[in-house]
Protein backbone atom coordinates (compact mmCIF):
# COMPACT_ATOMS: atom_id res chain seq x y z
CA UNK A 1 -92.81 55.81 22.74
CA UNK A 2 -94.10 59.16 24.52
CA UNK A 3 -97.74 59.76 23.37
CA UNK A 4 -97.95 63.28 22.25
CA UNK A 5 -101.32 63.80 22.52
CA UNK A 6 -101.64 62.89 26.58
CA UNK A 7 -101.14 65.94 28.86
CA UNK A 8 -97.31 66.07 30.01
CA UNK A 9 -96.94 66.70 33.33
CA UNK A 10 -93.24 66.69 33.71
CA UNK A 11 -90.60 67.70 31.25
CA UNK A 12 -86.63 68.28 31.21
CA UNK A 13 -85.16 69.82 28.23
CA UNK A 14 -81.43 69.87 27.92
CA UNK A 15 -80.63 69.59 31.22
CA UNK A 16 -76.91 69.47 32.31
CA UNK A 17 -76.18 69.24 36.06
CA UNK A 18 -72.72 69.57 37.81
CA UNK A 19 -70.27 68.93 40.58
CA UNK A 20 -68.03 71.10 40.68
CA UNK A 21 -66.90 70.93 37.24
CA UNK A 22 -67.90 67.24 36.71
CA UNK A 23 -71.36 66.42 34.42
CA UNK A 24 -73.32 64.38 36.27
CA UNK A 25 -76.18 64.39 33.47
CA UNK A 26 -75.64 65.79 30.13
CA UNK A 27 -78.08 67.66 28.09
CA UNK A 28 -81.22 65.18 29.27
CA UNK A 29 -84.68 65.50 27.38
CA UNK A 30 -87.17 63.55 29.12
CA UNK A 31 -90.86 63.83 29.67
CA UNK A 32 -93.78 61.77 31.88
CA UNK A 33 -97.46 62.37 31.25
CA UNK A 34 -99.94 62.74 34.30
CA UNK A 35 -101.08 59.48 35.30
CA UNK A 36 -97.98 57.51 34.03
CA UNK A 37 -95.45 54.85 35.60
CA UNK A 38 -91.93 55.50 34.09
CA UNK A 39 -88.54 54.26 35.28
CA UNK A 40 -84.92 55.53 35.34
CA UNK A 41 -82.78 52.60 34.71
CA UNK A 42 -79.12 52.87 34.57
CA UNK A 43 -75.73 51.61 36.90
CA UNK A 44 -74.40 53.02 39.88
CA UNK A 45 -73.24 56.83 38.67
CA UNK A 46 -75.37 56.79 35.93
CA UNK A 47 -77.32 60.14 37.12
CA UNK A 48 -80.50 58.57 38.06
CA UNK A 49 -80.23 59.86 41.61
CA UNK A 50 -79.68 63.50 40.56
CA UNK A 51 -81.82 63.72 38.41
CA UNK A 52 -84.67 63.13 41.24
CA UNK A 53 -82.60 65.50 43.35
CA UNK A 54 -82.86 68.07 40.43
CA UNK A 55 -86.46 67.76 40.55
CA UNK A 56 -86.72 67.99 43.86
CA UNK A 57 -84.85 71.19 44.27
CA UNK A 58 -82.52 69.39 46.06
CA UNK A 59 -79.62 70.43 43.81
CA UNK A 60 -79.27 72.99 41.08
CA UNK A 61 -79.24 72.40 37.40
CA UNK A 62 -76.43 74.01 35.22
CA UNK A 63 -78.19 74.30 32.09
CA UNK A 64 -81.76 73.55 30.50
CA UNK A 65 -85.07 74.13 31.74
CA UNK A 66 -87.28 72.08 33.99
CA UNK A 67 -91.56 72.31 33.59
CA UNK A 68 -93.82 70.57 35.71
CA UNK A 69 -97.69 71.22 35.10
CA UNK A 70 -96.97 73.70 32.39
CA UNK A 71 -94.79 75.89 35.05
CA UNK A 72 -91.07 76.25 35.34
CA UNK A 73 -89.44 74.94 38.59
CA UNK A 74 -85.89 74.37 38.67
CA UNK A 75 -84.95 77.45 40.18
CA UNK A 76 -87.86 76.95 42.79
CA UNK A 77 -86.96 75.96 46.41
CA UNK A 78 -87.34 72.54 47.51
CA UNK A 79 -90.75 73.19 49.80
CA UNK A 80 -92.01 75.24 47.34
CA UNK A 81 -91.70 72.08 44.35
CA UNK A 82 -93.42 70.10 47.05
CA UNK A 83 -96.28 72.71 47.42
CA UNK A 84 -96.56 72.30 43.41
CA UNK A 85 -97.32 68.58 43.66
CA UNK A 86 -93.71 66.67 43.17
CA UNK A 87 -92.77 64.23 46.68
CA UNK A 88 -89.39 62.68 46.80
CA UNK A 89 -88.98 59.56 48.50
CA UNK A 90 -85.13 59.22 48.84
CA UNK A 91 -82.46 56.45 48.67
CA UNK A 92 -82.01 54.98 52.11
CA UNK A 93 -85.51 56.01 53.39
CA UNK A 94 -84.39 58.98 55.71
CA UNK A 95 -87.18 58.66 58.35
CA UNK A 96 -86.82 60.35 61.16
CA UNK A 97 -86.07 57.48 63.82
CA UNK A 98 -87.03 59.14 66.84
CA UNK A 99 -89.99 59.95 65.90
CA UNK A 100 -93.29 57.62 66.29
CA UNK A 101 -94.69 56.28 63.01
CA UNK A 102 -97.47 59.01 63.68
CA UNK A 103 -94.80 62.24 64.04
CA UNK A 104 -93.30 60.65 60.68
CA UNK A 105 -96.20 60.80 58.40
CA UNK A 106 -97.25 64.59 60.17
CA UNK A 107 -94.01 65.93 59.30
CA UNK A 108 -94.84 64.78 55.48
CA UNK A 109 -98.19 67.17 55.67
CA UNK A 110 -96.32 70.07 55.87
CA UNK A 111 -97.95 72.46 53.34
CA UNK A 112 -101.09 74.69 53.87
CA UNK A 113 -103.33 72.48 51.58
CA UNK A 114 -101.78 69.12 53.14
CA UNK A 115 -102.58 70.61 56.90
CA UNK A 116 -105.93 71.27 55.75
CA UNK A 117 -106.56 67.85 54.66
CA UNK A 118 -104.65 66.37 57.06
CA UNK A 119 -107.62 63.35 58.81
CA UNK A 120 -108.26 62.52 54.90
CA UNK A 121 -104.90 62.28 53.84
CA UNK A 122 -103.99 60.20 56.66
CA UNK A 123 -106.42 57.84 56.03
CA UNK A 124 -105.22 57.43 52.10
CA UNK A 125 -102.06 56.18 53.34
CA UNK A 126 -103.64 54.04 56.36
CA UNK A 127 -105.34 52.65 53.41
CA UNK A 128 -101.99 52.02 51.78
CA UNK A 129 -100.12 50.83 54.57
CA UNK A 130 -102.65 49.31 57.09
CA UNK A 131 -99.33 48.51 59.41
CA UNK A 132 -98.83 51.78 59.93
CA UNK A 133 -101.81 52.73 61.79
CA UNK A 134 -101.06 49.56 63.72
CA UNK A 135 -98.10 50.57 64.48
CA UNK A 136 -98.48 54.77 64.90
CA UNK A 137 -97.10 55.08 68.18
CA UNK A 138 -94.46 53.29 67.62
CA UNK A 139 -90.93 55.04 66.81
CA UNK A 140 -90.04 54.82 63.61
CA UNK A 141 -86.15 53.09 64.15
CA UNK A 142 -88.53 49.93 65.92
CA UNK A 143 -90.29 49.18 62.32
CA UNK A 144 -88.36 46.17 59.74
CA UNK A 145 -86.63 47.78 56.87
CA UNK A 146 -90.00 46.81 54.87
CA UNK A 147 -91.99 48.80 57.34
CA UNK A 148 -89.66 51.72 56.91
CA UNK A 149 -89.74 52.07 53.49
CA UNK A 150 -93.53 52.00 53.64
CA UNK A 151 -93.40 54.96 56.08
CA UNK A 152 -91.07 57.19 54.18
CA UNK A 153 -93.50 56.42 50.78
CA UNK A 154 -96.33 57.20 53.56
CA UNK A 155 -94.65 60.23 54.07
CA UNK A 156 -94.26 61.45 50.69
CA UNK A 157 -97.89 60.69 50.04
CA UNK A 158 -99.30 62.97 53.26
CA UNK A 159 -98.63 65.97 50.44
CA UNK A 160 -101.17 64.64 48.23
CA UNK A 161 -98.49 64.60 45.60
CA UNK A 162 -99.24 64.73 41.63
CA UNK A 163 -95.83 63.46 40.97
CA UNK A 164 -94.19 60.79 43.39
CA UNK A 165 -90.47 60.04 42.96
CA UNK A 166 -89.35 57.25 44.48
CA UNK A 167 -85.80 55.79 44.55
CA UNK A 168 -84.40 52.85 44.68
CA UNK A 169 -87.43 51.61 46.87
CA UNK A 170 -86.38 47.87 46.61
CA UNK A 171 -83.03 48.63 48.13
CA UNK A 172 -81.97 45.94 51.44
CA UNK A 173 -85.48 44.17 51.25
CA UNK A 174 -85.88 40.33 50.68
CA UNK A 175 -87.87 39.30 47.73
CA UNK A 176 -91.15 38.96 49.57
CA UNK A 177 -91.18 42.35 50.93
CA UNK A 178 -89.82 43.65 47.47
CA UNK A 179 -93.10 42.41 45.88
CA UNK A 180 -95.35 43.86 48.89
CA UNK A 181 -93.70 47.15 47.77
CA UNK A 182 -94.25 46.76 43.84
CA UNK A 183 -97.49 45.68 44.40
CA UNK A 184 -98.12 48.92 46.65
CA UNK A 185 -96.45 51.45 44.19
CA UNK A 186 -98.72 49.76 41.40
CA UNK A 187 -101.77 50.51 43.21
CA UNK A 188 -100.66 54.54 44.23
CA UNK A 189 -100.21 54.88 40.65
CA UNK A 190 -103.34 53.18 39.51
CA UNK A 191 -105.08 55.74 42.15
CA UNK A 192 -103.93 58.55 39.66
CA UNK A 193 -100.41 59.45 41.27
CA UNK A 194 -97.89 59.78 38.62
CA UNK A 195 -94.69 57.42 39.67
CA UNK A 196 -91.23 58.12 38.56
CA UNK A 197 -89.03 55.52 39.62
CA UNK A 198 -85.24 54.95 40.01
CA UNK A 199 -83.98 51.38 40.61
CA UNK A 200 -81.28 49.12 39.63
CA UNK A 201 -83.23 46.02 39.61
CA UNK A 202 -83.92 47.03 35.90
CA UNK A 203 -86.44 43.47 35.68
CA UNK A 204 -88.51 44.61 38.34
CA UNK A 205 -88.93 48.01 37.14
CA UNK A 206 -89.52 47.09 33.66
CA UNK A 207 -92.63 45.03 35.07
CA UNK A 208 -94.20 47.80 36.61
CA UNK A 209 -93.48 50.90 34.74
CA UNK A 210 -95.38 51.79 31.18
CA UNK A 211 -92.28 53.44 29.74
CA UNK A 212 -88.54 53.53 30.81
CA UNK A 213 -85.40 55.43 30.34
CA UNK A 214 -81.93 53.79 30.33
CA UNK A 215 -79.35 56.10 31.22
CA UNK A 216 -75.06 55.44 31.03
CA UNK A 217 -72.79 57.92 32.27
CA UNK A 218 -75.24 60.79 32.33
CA UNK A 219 -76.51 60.13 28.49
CA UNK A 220 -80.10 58.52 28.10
CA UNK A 221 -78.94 55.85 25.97
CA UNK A 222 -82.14 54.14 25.32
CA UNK A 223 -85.69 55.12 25.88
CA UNK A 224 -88.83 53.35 25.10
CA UNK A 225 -92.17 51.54 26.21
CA UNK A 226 -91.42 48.86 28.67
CA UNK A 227 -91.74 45.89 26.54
CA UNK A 228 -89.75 47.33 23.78
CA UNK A 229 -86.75 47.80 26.79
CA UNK A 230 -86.91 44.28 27.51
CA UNK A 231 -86.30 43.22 23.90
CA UNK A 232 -83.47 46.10 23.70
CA UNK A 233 -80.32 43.90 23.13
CA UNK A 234 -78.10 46.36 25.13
CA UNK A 235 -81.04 46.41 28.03
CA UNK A 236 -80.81 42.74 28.22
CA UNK A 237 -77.50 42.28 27.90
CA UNK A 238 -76.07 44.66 30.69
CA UNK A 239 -79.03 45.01 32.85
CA UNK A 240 -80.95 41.58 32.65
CA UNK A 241 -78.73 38.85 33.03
CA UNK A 242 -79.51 37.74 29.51
């Protein structure tokens, strides 16, 4: 369960958000303390997806409150939520293919603290990813799907974020390059980034994440330390093969 006494970093309080008159999430309390690795699990349409856009300022909420580090955000624009700490690495990657690997990960350091520690920053992700400095001239539509993924979380981490959304990062990739990626994410988070990840394969996020959330149909159904999820008879049942 959620340790009270850890600092929270994020928290959503009866949140309700909308298409047009369709609930995509319904009245969701959840909450991920700086430093942790939690996971949205849930089917297609479940409401994993917007709730990362919600936090991202990518689409409105219709009720409830958002609070990251002990400020209100969800009625902040999306630049200024990435200013604040939180970096969304979408579905589908969305790098800019034109663009060398290099032009990619610049276009990530777009705020006035990022720009000031741009060389350092650079070299965090280098670190990260050591193919992308091999391959920083390089446009970005020339990388493998693997390599791509690694530059859009690249991306995301030229912000220096505090919070890192990433979903559905396993998405298209073979196993190999699926474990390359978990291993990666692992690693940001044991640097200190706090990970919040969407992702149908619910095994492979139940490895890496301390705590999960299971969501149906917009409800959190379920919600729980990671080991406890795996021994959750609905969990296994409909979203481990068991």
């Amino acid at each position: 369960m959620h340790e009270e006494n850890m600092e929270t970093l994020l928290k959503l309080h009866d949140v309700t958000v909308r298409y047009d008159k369709v609930e995509a999430v319904r009245h969701i309390d959840l909450a991920v303390d700086a430093g942790e690795f939690v996971s949205l699990l849930g089917a297609n349409g479940a409401g994993k997806t917007t709730i990362l856009k919600a936090l991202s300022g990518l689409k409105r909420i219709s009720g409830g409150e958002i609070w990251f580090a002990d400020r209100r955000i969800d009625r902040e624009r999306p630049e200024k939520i990435v200013a604040l700490g939180i970096t969304h690495v979408p579905e589908g990657r969305r790098i800019f293919p034109y663009m060398s690997v290099l032009e990619n990960l610049k276009a990530g350091a777009f705020t006035c603290s990022a720009r000031g520690n741009f060389e350092r920053n650079l070299n965090i992700v280098y670190r990260f990813f050591p193919i992308l400095q091999e391959r920083r001239m390089q446009q970005a539509r020339s990388l493998s799907g693997g390599e791509q993924q690694m530059l859009a979380i690249g991306r995301a981490l030229m912000a220096k974020p505090k919070l890192l959304l990433l979903d559905e990062p396993s998405m298209g990739l073979s196993p190999k390059l699926v474990q390359e990626i978990s291993a990666i994410i692992t690693n940001i988070n044991r640097q200190g980034i706090t990970v919040l990840l969407v992702e149908q394969n619910s095994a492979m996020a139940l490895v890496l994440a301390k705590r999960g959330y299971l969501l149906q149909v917009g409800n959190i159904v379920a919600h729980g330390d990671a080991e406890s999820l795996m021994r959750d008879e609905l969990v296994k049942k409909a979203y481990l093969g068991a």
